[in-house]
C-alpha atoms as a PDB file:
ATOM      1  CA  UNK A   1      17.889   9.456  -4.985  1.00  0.00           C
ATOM      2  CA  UNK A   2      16.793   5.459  -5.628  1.00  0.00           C
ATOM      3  CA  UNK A   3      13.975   5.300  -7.517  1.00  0.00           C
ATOM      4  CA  UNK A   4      10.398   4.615  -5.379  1.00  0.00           C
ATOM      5  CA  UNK A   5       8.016   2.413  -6.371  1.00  0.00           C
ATOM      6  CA  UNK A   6       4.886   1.921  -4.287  1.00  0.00           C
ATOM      7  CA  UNK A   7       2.848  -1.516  -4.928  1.00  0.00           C
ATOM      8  CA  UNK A   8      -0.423  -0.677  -3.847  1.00  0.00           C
ATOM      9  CA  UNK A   9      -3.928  -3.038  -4.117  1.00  0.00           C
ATOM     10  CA  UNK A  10      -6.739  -3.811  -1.687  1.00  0.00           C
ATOM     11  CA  UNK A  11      -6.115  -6.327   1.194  1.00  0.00           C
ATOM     12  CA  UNK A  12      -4.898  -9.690  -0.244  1.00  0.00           C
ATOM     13  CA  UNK A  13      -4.125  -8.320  -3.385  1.00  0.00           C
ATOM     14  CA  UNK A  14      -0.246  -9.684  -3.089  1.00  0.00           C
ATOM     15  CA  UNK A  15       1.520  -6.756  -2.353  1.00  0.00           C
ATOM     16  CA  UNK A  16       4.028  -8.184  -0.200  1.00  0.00           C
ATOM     17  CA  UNK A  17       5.206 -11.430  -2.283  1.00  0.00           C
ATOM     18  CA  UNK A  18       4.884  -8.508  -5.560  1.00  0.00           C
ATOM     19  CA  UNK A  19       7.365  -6.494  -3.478  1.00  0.00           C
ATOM     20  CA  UNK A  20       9.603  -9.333  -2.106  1.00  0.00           C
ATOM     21  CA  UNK A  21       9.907 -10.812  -5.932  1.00  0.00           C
ATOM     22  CA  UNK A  22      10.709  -7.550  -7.479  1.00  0.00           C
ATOM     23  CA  UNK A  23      13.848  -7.136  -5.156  1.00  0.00           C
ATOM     24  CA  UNK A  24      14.790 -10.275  -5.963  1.00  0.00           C
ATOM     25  CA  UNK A  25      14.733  -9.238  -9.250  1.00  0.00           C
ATOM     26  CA  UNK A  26      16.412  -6.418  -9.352  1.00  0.00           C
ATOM     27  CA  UNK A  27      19.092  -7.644  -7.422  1.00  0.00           C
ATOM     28  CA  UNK A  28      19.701 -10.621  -9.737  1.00  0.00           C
ATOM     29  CA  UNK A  29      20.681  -8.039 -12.394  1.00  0.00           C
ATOM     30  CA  UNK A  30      22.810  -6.284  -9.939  1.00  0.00           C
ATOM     31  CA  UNK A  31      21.179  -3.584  -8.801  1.00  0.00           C
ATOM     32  CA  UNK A  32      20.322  -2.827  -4.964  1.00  0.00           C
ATOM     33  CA  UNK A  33      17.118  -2.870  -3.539  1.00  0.00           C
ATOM     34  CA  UNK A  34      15.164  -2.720  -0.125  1.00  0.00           C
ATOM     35  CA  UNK A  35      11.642  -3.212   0.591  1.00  0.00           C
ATOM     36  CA  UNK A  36       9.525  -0.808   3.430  1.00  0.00           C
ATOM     37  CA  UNK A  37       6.416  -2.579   4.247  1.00  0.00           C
ATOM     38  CA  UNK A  38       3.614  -0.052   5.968  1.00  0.00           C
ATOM     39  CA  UNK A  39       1.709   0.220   8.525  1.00  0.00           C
ATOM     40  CA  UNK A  40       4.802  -0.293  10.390  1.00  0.00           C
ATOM     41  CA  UNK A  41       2.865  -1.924  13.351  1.00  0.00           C
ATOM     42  CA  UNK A  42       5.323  -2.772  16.013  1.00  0.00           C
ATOM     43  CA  UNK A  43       7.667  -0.068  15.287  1.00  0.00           C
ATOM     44  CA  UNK A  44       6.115   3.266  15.453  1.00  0.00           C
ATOM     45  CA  UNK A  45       3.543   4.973  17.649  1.00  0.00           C
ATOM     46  CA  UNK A  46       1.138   5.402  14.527  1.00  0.00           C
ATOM     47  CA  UNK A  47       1.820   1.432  13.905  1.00  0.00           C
ATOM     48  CA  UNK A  48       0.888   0.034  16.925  1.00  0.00           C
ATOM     49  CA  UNK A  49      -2.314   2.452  17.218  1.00  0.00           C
ATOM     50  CA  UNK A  50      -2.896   1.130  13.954  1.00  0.00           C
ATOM     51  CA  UNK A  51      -2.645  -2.264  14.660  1.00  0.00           C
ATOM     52  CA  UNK A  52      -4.990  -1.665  17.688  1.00  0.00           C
ATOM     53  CA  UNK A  53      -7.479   0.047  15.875  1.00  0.00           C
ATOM     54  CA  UNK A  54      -7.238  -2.808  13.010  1.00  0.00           C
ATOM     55  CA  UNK A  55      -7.987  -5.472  15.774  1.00  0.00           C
ATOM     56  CA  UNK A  56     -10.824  -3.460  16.494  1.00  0.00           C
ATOM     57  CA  UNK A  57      -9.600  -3.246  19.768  1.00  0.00           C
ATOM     58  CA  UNK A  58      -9.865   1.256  20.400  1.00  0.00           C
ATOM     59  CA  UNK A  59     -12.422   2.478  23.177  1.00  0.00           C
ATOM     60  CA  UNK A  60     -13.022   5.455  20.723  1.00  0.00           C
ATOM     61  CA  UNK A  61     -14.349   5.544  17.172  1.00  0.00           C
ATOM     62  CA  UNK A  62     -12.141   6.698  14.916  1.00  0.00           C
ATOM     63  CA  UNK A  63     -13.162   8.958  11.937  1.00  0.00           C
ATOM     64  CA  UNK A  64     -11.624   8.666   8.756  1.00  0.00           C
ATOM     65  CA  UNK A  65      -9.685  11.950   9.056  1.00  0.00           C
ATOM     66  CA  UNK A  66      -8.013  10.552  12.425  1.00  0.00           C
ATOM     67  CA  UNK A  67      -7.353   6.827  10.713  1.00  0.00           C
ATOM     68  CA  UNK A  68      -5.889   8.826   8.034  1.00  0.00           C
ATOM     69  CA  UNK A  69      -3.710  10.986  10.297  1.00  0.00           C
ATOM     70  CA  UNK A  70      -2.395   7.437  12.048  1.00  0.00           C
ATOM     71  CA  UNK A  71      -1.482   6.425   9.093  1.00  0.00           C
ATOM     72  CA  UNK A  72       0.307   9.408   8.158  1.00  0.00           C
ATOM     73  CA  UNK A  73       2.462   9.643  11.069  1.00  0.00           C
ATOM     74  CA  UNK A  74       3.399   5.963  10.835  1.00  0.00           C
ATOM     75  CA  UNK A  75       5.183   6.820   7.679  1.00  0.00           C
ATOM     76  CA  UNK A  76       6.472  10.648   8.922  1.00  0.00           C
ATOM     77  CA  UNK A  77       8.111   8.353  11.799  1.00  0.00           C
ATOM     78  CA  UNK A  78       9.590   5.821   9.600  1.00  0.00           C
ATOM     79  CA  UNK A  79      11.232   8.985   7.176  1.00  0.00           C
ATOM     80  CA  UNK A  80      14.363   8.245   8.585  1.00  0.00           C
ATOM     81  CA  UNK A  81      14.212   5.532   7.703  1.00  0.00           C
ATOM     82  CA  UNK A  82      13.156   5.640   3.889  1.00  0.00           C
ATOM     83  CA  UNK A  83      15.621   8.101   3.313  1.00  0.00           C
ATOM     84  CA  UNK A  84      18.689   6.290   4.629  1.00  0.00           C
ATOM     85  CA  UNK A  85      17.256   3.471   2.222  1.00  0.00           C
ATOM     86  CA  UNK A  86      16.874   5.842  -0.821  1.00  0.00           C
ATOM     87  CA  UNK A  87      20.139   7.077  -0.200  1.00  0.00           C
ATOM     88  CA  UNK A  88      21.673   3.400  -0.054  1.00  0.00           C
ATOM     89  CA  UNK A  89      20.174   1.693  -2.732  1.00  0.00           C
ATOM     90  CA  UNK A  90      19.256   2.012  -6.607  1.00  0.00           C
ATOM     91  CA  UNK A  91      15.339   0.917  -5.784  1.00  0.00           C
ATOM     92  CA  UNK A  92      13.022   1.085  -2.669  1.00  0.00           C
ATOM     93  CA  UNK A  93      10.215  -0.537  -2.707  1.00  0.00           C
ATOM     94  CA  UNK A  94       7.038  -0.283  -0.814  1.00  0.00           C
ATOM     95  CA  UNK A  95       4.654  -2.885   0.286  1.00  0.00           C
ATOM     96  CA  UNK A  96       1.923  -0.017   0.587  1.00  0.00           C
ATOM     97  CA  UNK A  97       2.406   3.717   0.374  1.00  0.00           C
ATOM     98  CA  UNK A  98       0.606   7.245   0.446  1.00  0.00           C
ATOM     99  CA  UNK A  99      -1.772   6.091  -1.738  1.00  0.00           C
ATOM    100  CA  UNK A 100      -3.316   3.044   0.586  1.00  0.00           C
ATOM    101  CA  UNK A 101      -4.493   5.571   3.046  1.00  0.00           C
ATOM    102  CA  UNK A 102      -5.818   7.913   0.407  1.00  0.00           C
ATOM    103  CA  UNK A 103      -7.843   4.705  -0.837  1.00  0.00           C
ATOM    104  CA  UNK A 104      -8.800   3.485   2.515  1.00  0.00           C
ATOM    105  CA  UNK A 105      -9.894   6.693   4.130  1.00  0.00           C
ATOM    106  CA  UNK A 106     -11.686   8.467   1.065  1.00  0.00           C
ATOM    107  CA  UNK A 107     -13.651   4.608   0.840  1.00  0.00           C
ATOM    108  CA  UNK A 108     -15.131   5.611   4.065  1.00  0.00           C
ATOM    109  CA  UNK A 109     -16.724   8.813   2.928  1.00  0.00           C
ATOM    110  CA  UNK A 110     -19.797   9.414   0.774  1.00  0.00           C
ATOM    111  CA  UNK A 111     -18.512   9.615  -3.459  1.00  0.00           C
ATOM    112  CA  UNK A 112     -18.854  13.344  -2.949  1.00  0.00           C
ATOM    113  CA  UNK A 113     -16.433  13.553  -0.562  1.00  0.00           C
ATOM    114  CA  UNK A 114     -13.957  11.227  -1.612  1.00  0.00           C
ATOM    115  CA  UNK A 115     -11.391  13.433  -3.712  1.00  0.00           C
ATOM    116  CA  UNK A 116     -11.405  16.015  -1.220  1.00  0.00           C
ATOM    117  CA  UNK A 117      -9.869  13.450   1.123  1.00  0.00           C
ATOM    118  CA  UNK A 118      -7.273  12.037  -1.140  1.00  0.00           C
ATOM    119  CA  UNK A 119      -6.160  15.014  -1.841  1.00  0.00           C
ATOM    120  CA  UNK A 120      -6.116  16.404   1.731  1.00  0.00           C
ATOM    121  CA  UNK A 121      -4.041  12.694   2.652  1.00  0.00           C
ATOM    122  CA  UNK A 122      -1.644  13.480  -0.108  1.00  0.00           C
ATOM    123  CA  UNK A 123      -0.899  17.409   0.863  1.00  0.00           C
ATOM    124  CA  UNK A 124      -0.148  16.144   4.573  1.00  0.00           C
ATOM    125  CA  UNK A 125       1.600  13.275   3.518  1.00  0.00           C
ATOM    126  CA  UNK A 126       4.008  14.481   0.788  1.00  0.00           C
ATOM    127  CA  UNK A 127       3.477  18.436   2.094  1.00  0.00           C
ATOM    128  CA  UNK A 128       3.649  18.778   5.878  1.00  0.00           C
ATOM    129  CA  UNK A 129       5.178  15.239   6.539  1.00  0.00           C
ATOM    130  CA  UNK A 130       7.820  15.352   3.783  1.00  0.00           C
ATOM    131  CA  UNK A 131       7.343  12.128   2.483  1.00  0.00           C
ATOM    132  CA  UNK A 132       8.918  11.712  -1.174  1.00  0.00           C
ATOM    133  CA  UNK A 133       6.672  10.794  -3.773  1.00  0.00           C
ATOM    134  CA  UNK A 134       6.960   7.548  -5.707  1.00  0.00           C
ATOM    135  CA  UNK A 135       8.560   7.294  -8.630  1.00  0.00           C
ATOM    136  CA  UNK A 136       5.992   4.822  -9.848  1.00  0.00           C
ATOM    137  CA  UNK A 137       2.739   3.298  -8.366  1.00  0.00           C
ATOM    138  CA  UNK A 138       1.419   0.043  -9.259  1.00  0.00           C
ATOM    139  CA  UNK A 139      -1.773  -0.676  -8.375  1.00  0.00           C
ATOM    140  CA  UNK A 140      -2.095  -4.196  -8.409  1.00  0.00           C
ATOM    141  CA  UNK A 141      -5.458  -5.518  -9.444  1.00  0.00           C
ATOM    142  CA  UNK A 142      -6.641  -8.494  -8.264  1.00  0.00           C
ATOM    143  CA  UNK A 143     -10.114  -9.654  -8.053  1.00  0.00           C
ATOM    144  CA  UNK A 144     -11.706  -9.850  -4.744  1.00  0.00           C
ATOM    145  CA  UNK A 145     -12.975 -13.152  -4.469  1.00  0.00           C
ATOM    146  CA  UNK A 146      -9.291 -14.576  -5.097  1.00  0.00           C
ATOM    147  CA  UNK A 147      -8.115 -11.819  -2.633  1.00  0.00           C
ATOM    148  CA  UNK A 148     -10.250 -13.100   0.149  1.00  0.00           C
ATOM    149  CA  UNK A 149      -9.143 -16.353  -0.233  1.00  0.00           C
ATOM    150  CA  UNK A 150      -5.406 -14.930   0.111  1.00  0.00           C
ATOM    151  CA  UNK A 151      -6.027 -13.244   3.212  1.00  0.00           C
ATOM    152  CA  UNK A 152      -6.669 -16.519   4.927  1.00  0.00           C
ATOM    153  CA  UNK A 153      -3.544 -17.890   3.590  1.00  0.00           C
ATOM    154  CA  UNK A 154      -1.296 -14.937   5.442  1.00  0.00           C
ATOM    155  CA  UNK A 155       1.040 -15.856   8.008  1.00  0.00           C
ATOM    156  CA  UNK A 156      -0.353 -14.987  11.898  1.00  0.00           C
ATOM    157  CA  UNK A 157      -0.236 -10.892  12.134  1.00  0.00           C
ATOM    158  CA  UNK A 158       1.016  -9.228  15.282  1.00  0.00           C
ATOM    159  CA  UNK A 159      -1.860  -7.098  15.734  1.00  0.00           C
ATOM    160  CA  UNK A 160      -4.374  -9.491  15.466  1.00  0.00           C
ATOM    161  CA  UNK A 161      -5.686 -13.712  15.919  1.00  0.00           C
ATOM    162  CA  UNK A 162      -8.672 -12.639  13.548  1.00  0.00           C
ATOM    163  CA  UNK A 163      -8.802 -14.250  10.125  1.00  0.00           C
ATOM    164  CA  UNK A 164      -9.991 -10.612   9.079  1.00  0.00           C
ATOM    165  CA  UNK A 165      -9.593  -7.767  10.589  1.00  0.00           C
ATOM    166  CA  UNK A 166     -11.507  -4.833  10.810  1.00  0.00           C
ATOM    167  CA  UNK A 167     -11.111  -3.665   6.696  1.00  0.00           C
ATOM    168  CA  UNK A 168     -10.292  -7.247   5.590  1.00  0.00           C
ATOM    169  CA  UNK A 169     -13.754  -8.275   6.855  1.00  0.00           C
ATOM    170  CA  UNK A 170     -15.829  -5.429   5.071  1.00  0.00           C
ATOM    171  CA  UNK A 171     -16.357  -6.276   1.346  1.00  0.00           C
ATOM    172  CA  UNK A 172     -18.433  -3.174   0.749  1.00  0.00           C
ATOM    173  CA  UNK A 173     -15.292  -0.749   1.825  1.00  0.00           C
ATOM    174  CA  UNK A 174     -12.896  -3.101  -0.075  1.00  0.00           C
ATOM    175  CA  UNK A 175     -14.693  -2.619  -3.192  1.00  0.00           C
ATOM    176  CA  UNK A 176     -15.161   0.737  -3.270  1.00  0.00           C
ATOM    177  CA  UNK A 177     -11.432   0.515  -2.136  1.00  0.00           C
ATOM    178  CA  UNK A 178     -10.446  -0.546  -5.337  1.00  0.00           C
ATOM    179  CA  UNK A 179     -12.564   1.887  -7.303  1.00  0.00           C
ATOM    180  CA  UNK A 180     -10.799   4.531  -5.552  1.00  0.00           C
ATOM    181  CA  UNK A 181      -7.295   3.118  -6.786  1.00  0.00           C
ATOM    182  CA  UNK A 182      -8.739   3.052 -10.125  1.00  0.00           C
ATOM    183  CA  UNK A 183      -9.714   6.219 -10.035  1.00  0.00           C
ATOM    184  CA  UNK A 184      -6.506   7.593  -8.722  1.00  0.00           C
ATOM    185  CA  UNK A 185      -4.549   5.819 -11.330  1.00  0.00           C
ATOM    186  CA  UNK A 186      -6.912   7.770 -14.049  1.00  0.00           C
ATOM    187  CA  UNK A 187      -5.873  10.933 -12.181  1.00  0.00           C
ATOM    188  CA  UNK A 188      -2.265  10.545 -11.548  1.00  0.00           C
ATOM    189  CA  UNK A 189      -2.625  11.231  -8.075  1.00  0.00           C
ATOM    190  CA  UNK A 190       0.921  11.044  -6.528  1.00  0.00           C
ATOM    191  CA  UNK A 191       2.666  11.077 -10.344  1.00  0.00           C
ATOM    192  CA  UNK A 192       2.911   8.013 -12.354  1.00  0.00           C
ATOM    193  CA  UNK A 193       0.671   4.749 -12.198  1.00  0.00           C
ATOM    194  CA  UNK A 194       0.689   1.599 -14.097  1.00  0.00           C
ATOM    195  CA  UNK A 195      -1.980  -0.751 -13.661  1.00  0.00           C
ATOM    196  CA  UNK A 196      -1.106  -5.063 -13.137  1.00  0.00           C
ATOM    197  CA  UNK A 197      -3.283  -7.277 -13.646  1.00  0.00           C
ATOM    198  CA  UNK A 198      -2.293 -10.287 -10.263  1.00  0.00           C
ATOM    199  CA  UNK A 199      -4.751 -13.160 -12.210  1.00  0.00           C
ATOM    200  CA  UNK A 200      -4.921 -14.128 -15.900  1.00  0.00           C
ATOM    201  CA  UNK A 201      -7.494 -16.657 -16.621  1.00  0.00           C
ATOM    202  CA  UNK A 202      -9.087 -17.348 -13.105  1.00  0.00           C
ATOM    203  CA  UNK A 203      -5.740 -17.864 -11.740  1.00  0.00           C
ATOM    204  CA  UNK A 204      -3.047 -16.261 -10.247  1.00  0.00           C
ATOM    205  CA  UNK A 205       0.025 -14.788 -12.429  1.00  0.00           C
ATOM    206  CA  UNK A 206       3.027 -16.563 -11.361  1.00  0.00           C
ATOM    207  CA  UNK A 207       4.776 -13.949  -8.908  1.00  0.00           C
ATOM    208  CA  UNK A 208       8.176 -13.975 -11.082  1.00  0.00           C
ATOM    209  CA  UNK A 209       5.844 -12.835 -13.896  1.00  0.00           C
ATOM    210  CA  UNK A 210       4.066  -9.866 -12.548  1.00  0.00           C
ATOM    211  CA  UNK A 211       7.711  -8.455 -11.084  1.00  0.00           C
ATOM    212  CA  UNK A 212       9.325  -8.990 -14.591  1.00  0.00           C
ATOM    213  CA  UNK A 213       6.202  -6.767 -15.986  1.00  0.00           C
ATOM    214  CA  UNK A 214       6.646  -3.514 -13.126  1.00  0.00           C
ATOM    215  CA  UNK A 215      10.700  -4.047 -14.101  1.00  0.00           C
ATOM    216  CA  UNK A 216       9.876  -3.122 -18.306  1.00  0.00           C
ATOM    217  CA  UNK A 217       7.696  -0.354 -16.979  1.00  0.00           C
ATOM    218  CA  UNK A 218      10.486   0.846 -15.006  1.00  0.00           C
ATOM    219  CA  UNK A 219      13.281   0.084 -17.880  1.00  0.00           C
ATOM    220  CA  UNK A 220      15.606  -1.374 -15.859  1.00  0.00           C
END
């Protein structure tokens, strides 16, 4: 089995360029590695609900138990998937994992409530769905004002013309997003976290420099 590391963070954190570096990375010093970007929007039934729901675009409300089951079965469709590239490679990498939809749906619920959910998300997830856990999670802090500004400099999205979408444009939810990462990492929810700092200084960490920090935690 490849060894799983989830890159987590609120929206605009730099998940995807964190992922996209580390493979580069790894593969430089010879190694194999793929990268599994979630919600898989155009790809699986959960995805494309997702994506709808994201746009803001749903007839219905949708709880945070039913958000978090979407999100659930975008990854339990995409299993295949992540096993074929586990058993292919020496790394997978995931631009968002389990843990985003614990943060996301237990930010939605009063503080009370909040571990219940996580913990409920991560039973289904890893439990009834199957889903392997990560080897390592990174949570990847960066501070919100600089992570607003990089969700305007993202590429169109598929789901969406929207600058923000629905949990991009709520700062309340995002911050509280981030508390509950912080708090998971504390926990060890889902195993092993490590916690990377994205900006040193008021600006962001080069991207080369951030990957070359996850590859000494994982001692490659």
């Amino acid at each position: 089995m490849a060894i799983l590391v989830a890159i987590e963070g609120a929206d605009g954190a730099g998940k995807a360029t964190t992922a996209r570096t580390l493979a580069e990375a790894i593969v430089a010093e010879g190694r194999s590695a793929a990268v599994i970007a979630f919600p898989q929007y155009g790809n699986t039934v959960g995805g494309v609900t997702i994506g709808r729901f994201l746009a803001g675009e749903l007839p219905v409300p949708v709880t945070p138990q039913a958000a978090a089951v979407l999100y659930a079965l975008d990854r339990l469709e995409w299993r295949g998937a992540i096993l074929e590239a586990a058993a292919n490679h020496d790394v997978v990498i995931f631009d968002r994992y389990i843990a985003s939809n614990m943060a996301y749906q237990a930010a939605k619920l009063p503080d009370a409530e909040a571990r219940e959910m996580m913990e409920w998300i991560a039973g289904l997830e890893t439990g009834q769905f199957g889903l392997p856990l990560p080897t390592l999670s990174i949570y990847l802090d960066t501070p919100w004002e600089m992570a607003r500004a990089m969700i305007l400099q993202k590429a169109q999205r598929s789901y969406t013309e929207r600058s923000y979408d629905e949990h991009e444009a709520d700062a309340a939810l995002q911050l509280r997003v981030r508390n509950n990462y912080e708090a998971m990492a504390a926990a060890g929810l889902l195993g092993r976290w490590a916690i990377v700092r994205a900006s040193a200084d008021g600006v962001m960490r080069p991207p080369g420099e951030i990957a070359s920090e996850i590859l000494r935690l994982l001692a490659l």
